[in-house]
PDB file of N, CA and C in Angstrom:
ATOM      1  N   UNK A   1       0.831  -1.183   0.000  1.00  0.00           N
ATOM      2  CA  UNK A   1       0.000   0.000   0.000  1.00  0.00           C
ATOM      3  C   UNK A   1       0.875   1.245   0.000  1.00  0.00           C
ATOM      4  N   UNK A   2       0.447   2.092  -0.640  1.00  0.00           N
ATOM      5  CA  UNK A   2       1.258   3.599  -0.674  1.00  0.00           C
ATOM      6  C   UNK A   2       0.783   4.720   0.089  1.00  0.00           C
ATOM      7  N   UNK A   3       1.407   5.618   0.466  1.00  0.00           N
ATOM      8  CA  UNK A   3       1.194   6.439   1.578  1.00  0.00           C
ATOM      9  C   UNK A   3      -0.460   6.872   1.038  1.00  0.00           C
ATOM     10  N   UNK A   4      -0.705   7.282   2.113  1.00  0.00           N
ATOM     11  CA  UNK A   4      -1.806   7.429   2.460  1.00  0.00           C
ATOM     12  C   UNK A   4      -2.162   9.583   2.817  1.00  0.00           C
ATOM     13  N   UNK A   5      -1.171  10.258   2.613  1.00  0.00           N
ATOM     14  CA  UNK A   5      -0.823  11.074   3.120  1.00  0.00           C
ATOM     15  C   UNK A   5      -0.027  12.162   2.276  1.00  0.00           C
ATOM     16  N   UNK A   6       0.170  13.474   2.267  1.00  0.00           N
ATOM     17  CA  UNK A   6       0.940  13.797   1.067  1.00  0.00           C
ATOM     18  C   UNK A   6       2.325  14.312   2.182  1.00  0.00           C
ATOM     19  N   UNK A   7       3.339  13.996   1.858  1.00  0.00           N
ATOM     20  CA  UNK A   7       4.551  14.481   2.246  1.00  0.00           C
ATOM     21  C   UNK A   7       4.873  16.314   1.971  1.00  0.00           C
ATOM     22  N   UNK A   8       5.248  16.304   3.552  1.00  0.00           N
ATOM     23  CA  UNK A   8       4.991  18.101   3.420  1.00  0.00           C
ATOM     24  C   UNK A   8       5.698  18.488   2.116  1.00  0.00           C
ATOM     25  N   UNK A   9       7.203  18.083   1.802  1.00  0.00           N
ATOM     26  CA  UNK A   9       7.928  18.560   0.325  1.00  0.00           C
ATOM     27  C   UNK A   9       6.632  18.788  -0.903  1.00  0.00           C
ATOM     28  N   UNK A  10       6.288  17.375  -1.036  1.00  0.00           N
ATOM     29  CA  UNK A  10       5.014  17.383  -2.236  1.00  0.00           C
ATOM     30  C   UNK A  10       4.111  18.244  -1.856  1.00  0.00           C
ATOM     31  N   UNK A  11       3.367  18.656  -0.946  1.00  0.00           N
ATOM     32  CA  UNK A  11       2.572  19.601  -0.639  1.00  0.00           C
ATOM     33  C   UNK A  11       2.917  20.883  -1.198  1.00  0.00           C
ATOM     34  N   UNK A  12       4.161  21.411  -0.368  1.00  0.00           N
ATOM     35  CA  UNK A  12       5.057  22.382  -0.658  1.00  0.00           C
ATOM     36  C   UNK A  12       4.670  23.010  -2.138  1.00  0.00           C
ATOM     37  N   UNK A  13       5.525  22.012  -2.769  1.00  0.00           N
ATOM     38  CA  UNK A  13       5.595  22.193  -4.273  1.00  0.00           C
ATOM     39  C   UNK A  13       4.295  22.214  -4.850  1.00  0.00           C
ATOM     40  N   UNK A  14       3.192  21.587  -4.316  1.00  0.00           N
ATOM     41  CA  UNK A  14       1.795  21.998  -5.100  1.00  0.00           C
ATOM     42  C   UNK A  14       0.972  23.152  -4.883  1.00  0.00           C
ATOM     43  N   UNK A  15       1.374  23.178  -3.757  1.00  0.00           N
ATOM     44  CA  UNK A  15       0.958  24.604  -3.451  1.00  0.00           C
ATOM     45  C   UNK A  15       1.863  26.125  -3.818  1.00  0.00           C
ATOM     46  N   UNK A  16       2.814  25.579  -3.889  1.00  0.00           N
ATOM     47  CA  UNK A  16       4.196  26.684  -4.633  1.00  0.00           C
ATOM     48  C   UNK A  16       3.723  26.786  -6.530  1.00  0.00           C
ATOM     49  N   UNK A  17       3.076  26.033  -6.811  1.00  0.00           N
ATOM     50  CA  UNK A  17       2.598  26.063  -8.185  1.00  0.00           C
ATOM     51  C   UNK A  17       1.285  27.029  -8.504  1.00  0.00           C
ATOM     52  N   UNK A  18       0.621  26.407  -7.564  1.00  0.00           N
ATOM     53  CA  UNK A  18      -0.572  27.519  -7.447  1.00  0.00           C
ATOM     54  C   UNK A  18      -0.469  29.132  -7.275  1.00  0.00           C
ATOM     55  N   UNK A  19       0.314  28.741  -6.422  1.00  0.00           N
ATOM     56  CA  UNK A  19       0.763  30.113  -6.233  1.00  0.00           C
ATOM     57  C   UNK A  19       1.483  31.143  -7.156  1.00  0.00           C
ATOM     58  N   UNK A  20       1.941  30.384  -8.027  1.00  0.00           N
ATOM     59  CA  UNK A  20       3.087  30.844  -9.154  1.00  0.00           C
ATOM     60  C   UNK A  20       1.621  31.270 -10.489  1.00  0.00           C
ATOM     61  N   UNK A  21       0.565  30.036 -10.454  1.00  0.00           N
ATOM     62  CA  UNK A  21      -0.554  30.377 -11.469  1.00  0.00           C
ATOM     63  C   UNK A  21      -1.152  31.809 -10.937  1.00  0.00           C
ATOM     64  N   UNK A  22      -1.742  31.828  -9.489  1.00  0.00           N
ATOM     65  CA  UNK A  22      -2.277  32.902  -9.031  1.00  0.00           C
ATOM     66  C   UNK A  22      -1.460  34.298  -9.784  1.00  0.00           C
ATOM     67  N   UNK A  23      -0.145  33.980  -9.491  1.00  0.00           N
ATOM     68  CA  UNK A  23       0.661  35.379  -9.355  1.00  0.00           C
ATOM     69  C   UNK A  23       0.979  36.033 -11.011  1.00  0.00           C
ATOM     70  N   UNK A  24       0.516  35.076 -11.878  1.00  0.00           N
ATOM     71  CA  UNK A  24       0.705  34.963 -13.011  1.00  0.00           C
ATOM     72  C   UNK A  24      -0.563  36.218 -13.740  1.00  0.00           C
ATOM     73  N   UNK A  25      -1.756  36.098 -12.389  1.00  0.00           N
ATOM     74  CA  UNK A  25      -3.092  36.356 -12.919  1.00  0.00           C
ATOM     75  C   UNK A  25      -3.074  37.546 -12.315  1.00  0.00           C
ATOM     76  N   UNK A  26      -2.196  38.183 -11.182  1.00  0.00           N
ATOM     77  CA  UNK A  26      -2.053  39.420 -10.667  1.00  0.00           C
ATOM     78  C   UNK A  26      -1.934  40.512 -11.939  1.00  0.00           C
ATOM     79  N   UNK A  27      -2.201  41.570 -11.554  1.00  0.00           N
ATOM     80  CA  UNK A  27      -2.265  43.121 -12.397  1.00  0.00           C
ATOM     81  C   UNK A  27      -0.011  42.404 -12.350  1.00  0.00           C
ATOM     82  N   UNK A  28       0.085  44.026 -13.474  1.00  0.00           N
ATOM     83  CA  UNK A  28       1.469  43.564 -13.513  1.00  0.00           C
ATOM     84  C   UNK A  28       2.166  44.390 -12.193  1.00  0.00           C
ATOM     85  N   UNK A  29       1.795  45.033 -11.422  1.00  0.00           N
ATOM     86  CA  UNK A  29       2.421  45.360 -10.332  1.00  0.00           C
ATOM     87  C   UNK A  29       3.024  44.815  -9.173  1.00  0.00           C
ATOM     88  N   UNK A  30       1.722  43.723  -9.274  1.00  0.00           N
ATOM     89  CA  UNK A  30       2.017  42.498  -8.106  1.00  0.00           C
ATOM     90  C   UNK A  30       2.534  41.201  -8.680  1.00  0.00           C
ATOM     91  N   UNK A  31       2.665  41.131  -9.784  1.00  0.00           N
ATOM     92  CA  UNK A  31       3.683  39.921 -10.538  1.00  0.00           C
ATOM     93  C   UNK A  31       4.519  39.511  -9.707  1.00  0.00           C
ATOM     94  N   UNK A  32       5.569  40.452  -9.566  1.00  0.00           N
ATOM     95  CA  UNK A  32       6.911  40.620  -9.474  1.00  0.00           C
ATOM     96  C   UNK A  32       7.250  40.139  -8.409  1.00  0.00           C
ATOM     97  N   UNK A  33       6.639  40.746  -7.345  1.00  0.00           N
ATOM     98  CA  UNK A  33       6.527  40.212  -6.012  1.00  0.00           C
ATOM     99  C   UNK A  33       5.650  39.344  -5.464  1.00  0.00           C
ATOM    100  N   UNK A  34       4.700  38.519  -6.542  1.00  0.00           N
ATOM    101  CA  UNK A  34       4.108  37.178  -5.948  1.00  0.00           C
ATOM    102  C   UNK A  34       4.997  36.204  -6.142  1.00  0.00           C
ATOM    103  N   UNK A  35       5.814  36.416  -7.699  1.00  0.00           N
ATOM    104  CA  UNK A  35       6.574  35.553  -7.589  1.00  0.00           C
ATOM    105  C   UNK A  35       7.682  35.328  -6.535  1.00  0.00           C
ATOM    106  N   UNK A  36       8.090  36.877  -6.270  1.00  0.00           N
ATOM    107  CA  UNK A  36       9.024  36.243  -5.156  1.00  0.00           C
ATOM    108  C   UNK A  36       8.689  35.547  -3.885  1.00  0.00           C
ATOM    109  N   UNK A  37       7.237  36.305  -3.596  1.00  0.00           N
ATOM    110  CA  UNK A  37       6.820  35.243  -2.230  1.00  0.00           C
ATOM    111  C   UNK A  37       6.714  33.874  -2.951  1.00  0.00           C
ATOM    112  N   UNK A  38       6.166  33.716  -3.648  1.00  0.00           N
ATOM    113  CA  UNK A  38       6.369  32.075  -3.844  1.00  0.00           C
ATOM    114  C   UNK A  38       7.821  31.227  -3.840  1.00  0.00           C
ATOM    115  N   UNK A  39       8.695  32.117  -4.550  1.00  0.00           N
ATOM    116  CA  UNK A  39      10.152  31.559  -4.546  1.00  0.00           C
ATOM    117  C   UNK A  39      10.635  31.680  -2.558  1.00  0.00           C
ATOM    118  N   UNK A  40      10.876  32.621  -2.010  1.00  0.00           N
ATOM    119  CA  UNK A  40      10.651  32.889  -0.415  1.00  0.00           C
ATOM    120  C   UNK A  40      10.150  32.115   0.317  1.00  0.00           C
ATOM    121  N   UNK A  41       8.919  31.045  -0.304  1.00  0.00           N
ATOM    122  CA  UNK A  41       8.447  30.476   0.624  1.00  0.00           C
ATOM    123  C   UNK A  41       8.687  28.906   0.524  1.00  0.00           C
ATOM    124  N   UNK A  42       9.197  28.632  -0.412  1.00  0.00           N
ATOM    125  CA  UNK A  42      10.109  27.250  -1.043  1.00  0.00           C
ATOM    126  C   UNK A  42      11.288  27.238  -0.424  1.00  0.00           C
ATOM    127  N   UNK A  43      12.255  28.333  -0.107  1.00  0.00           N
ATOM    128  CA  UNK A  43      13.447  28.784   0.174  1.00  0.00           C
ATOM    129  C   UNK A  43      13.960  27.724   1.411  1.00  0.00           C
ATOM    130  N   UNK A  44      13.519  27.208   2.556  1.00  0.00           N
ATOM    131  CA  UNK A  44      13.415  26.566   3.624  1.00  0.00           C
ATOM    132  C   UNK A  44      12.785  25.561   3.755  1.00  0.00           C
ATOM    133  N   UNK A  45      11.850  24.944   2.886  1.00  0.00           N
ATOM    134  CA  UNK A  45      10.836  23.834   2.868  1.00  0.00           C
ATOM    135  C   UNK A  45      11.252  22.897   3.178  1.00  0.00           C
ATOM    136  N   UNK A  46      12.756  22.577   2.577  1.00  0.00           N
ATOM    137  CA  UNK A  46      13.396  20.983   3.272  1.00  0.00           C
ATOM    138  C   UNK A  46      13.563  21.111   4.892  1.00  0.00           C
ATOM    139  N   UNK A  47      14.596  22.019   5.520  1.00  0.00           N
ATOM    140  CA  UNK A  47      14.506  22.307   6.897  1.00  0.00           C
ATOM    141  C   UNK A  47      13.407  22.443   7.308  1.00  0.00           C
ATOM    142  N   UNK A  48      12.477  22.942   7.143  1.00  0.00           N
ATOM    143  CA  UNK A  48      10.762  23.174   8.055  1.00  0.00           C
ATOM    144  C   UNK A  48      10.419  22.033   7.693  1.00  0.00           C
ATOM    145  N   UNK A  49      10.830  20.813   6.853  1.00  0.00           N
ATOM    146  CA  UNK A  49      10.192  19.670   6.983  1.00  0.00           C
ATOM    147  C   UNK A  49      10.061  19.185   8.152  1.00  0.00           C
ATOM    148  N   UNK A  50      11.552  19.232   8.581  1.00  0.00           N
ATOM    149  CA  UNK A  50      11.320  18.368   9.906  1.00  0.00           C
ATOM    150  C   UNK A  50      10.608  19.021  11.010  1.00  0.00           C
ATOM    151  N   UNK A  51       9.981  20.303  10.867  1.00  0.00           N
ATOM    152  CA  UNK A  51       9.598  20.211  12.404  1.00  0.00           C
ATOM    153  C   UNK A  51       8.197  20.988  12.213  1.00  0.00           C
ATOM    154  N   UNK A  52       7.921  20.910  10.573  1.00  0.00           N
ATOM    155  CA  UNK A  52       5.811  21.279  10.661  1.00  0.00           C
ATOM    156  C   UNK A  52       5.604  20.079   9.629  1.00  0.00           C
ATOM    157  N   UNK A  53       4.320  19.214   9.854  1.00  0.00           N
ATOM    158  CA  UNK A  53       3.665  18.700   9.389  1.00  0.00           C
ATOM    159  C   UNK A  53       2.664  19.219   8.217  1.00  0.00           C
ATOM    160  N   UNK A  54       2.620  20.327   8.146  1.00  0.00           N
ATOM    161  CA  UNK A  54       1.764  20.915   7.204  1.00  0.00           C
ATOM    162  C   UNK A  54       2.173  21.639   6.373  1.00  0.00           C
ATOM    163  N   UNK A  55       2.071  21.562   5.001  1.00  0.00           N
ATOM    164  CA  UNK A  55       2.964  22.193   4.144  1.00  0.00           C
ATOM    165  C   UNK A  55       2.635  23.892   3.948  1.00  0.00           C
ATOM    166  N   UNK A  56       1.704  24.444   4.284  1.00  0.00           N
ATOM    167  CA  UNK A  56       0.902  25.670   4.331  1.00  0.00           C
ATOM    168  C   UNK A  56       1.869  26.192   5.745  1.00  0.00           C
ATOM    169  N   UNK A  57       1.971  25.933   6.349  1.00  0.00           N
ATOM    170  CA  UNK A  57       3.203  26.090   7.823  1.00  0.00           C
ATOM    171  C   UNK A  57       4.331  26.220   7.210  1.00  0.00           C
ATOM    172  N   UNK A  58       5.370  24.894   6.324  1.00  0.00           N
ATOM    173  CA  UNK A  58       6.074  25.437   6.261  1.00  0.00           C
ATOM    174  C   UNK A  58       6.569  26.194   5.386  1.00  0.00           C
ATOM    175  N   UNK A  59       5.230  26.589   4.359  1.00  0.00           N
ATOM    176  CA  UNK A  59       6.098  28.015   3.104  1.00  0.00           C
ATOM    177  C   UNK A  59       5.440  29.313   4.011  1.00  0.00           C
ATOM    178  N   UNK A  60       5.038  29.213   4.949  1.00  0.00           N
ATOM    179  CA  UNK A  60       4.635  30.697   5.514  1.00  0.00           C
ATOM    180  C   UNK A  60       6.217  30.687   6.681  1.00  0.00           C
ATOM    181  N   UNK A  61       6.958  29.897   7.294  1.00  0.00           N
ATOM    182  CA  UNK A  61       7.544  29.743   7.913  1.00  0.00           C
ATOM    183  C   UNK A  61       9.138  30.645   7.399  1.00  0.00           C
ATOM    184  N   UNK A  62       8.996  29.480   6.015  1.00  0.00           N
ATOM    185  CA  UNK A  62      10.219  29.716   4.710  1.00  0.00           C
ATOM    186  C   UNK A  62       9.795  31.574   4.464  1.00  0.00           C
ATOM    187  N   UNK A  63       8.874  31.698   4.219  1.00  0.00           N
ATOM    188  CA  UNK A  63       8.356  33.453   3.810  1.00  0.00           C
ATOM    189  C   UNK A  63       8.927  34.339   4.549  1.00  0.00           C
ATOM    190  N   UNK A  64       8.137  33.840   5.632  1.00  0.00           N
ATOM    191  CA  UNK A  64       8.668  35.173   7.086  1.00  0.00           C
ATOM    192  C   UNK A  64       9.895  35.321   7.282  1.00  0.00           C
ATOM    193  N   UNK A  65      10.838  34.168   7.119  1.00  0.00           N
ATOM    194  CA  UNK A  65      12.160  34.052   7.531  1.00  0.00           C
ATOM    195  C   UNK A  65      12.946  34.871   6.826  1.00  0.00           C
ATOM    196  N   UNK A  66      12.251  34.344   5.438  1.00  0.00           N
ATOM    197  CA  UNK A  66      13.523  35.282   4.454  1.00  0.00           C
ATOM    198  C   UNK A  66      12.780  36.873   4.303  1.00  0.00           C
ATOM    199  N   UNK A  67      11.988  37.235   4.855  1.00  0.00           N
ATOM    200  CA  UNK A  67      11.443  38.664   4.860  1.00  0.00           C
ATOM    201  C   UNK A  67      11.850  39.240   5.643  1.00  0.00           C
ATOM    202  N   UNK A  68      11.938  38.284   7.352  1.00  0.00           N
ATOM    203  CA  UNK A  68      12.700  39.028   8.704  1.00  0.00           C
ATOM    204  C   UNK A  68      14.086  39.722   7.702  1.00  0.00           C
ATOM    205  N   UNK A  69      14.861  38.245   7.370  1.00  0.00           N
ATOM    206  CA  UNK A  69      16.182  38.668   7.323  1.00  0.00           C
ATOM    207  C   UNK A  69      16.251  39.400   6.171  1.00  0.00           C
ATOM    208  N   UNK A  70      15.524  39.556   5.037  1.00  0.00           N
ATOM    209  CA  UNK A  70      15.889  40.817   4.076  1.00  0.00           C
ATOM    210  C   UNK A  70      15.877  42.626   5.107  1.00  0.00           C
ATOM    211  N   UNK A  71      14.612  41.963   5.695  1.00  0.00           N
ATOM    212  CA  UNK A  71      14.469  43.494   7.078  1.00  0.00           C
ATOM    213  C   UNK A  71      15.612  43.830   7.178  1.00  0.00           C
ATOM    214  N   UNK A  72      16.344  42.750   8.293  1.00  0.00           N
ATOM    215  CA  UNK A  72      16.990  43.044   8.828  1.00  0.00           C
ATOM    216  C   UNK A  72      18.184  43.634   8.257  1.00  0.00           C
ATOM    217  N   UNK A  73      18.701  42.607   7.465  1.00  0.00           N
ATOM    218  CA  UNK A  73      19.993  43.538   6.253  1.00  0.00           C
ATOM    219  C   UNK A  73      19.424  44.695   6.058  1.00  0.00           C
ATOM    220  N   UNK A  74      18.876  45.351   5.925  1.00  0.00           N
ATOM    221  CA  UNK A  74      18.148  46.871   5.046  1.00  0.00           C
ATOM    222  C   UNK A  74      18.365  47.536   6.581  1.00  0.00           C
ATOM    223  N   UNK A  75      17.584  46.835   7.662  1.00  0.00           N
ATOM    224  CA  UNK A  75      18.457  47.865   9.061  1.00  0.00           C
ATOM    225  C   UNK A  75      19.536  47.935   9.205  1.00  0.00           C
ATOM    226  N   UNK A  76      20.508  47.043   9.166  1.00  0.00           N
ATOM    227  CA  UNK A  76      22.107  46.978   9.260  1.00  0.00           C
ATOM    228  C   UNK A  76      22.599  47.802   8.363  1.00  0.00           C
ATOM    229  N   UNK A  77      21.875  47.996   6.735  1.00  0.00           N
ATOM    230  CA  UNK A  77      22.464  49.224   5.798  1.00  0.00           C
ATOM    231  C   UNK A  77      22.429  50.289   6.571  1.00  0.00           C
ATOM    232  N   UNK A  78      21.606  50.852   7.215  1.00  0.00           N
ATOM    233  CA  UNK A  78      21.241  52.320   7.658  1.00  0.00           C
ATOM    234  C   UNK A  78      22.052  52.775   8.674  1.00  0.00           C
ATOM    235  N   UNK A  79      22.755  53.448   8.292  1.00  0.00           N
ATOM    236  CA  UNK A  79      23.851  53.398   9.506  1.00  0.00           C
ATOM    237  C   UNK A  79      22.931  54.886  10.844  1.00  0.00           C
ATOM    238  N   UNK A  80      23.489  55.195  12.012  1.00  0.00           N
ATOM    239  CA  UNK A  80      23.328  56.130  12.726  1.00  0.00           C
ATOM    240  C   UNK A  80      23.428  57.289  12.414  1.00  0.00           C
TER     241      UNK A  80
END
């Protein structure tokens, strides 16, 4: 018998597709940057495997992370 279940990676990626169709259907303003949240939120998917079960967890996980740390570089540019 074969899994019974979809493996968060496969999830990941089906839902990283959708997302890529959605962003496809955006005005051209928001193109640019759906695609990157979609690429952003793939970015970490193998590591957040191991510790969310749900693949919707871990591309919001993968997202935030690489958004904190773009933040954060852009604060570290700004000097005093």
């Amino acid at each position: 018998m074969g899994r019974s279940f979809v493996s968060v990676r496969l999830g990941v990626r089906s839902i990283a597709e959708r997302w890529a169709r959605v962003a496809k259907k955006l005005g051209r303003e928001d193109q640019k940057p759906a695609a990157e949240l979609t690429g952003l939120a793939k970015n970490h998917s193998s590591a957040a495997f191991f510790g969310c079960d749900n693949p919707l967890e871990a591309m919001i996980f993968s997202a935030l992370l690489e958004i904190r740390r773009n933040q954060a570089e852009k604060d570290d540019d700004v000097g005093p």
